[in-house]
C-alpha atoms as a PDB file:
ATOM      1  CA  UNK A   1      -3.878  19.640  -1.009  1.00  0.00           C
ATOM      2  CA  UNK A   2      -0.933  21.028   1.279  1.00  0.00           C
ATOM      3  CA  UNK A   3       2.271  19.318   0.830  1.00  0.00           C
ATOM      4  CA  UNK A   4       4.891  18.391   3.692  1.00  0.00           C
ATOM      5  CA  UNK A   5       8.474  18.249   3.460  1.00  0.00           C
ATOM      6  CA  UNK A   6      11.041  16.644   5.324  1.00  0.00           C
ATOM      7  CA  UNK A   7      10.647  15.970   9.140  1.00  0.00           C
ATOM      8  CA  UNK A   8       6.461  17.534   8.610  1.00  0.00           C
ATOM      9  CA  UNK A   9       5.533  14.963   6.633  1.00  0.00           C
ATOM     10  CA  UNK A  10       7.050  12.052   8.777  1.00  0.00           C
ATOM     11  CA  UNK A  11       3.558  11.920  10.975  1.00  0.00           C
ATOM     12  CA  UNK A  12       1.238  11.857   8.497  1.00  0.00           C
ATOM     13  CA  UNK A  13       3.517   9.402   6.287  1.00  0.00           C
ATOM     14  CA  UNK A  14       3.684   6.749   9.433  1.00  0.00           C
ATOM     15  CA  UNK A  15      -0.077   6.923  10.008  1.00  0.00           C
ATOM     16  CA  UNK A  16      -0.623   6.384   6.121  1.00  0.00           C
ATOM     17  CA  UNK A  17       1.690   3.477   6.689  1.00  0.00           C
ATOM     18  CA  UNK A  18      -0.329   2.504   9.242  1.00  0.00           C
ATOM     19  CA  UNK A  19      -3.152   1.723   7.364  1.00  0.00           C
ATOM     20  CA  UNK A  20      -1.325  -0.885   5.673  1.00  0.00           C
ATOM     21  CA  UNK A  21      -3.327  -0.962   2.423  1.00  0.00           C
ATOM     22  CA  UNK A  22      -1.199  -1.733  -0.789  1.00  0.00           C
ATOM     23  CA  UNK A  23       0.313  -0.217  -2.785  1.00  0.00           C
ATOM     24  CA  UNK A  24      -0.273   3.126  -0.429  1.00  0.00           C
ATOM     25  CA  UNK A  25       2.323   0.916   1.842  1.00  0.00           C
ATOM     26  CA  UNK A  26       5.080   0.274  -0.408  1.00  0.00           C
ATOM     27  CA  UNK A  27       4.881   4.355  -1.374  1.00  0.00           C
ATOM     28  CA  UNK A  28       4.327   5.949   1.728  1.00  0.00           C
ATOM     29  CA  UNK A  29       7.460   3.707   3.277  1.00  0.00           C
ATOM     30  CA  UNK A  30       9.652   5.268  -0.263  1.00  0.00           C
ATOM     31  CA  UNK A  31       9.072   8.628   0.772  1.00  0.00           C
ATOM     32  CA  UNK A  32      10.065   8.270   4.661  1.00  0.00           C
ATOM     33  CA  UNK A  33      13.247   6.417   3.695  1.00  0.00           C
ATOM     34  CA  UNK A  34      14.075   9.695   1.655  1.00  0.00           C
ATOM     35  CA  UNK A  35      13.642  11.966   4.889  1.00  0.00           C
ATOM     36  CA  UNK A  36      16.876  11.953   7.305  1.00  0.00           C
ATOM     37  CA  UNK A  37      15.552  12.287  10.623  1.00  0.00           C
ATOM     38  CA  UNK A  38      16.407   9.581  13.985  1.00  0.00           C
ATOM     39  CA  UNK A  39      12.104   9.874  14.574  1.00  0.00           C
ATOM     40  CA  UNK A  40      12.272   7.635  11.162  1.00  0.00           C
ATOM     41  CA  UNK A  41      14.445   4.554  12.884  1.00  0.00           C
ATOM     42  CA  UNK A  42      11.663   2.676  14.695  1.00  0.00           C
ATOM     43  CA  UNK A  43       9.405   3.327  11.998  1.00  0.00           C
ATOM     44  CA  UNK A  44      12.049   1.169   9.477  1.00  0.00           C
ATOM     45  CA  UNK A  45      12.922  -1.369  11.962  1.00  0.00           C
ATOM     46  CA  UNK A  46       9.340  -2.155  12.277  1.00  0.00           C
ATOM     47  CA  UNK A  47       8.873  -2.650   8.255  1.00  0.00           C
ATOM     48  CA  UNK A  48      11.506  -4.693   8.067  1.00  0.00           C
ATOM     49  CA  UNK A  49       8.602  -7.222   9.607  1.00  0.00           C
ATOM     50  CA  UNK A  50       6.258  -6.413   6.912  1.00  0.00           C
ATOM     51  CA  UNK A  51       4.873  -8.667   4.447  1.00  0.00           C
ATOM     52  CA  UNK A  52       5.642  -6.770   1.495  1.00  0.00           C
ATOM     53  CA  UNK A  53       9.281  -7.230   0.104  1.00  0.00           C
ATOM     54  CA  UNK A  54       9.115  -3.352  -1.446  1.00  0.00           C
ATOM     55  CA  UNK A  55       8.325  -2.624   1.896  1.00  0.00           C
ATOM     56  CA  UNK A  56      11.540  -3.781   3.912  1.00  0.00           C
ATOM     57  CA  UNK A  57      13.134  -2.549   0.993  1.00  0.00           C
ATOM     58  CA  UNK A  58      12.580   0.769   0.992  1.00  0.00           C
ATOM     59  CA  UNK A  59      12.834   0.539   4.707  1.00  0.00           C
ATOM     60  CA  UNK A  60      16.282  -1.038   4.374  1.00  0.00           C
ATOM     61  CA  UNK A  61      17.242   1.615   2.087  1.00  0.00           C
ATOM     62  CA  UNK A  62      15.920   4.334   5.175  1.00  0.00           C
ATOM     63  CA  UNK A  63      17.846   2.952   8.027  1.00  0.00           C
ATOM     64  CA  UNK A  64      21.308   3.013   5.445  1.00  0.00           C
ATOM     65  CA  UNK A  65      20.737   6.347   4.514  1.00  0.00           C
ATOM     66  CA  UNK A  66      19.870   7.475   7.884  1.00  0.00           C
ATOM     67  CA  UNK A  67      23.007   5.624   9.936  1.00  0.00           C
ATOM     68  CA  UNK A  68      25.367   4.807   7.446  1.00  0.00           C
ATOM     69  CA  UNK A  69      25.264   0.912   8.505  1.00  0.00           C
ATOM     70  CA  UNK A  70      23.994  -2.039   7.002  1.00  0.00           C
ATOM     71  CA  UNK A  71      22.864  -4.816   9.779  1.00  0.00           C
ATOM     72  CA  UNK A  72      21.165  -6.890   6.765  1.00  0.00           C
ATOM     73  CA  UNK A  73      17.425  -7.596   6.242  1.00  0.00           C
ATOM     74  CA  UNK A  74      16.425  -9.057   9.701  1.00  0.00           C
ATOM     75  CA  UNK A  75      14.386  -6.765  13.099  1.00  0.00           C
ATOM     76  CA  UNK A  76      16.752  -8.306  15.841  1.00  0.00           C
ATOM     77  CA  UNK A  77      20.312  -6.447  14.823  1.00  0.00           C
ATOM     78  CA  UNK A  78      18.522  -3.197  14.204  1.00  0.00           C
ATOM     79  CA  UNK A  79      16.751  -3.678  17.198  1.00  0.00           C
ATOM     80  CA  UNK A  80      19.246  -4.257  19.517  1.00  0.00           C
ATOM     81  CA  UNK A  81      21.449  -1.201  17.569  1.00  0.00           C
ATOM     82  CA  UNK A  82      18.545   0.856  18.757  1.00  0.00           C
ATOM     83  CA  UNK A  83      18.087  -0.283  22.070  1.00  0.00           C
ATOM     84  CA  UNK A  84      21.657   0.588  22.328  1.00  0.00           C
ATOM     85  CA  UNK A  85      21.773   3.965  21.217  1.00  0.00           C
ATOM     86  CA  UNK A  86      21.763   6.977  24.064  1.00  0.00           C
ATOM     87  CA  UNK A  87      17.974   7.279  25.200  1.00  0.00           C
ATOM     88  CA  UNK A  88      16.172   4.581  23.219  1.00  0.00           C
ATOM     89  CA  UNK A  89      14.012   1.647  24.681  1.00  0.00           C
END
């Protein structure tokens, strides 16, 4: 098995995530909230949506490590902070 670090893996980890089957989920979600890259962002905001409360999480726990804010546990305000940023729809 080859391993990926940092920004390699994020692909692979957001299709695993994709799959949505527990607890491959909750685990694949941990390790992208431990990579700093932007390409993570939309990937968080959209677990914050999820069903699974280790989910948003560990997604919460991405998007502070990644910008340094904390816009609480809800889509909309990380949403619109995207939107906002230069570039982003």
């Amino acid at each position: 098995m080859v391993a990926l670090y940092g920004s390699a893996a994020i692909e692979p980890l957001h299709k695993a995530f994709l799959t949505d089957q527990w607890p491959g989920t909750m685990w694949t979600m941990e390790a992208l909230a431990k990579i700093k890259d932007e390409r993570c962002l939309p990937i968080y905001i959209a677990a914050l949506a999820h069903h699974e409360p280790n989910v948003r999480q560990a997604a919460i726990e991405g998007l502070k490590f990644n910008t340094g804010l904390d816009l609480g546990w809800q889509p909309e305000p990380w949403q619109t902070w995207w939107k906002n940023q230069a570039g982003n729809e």
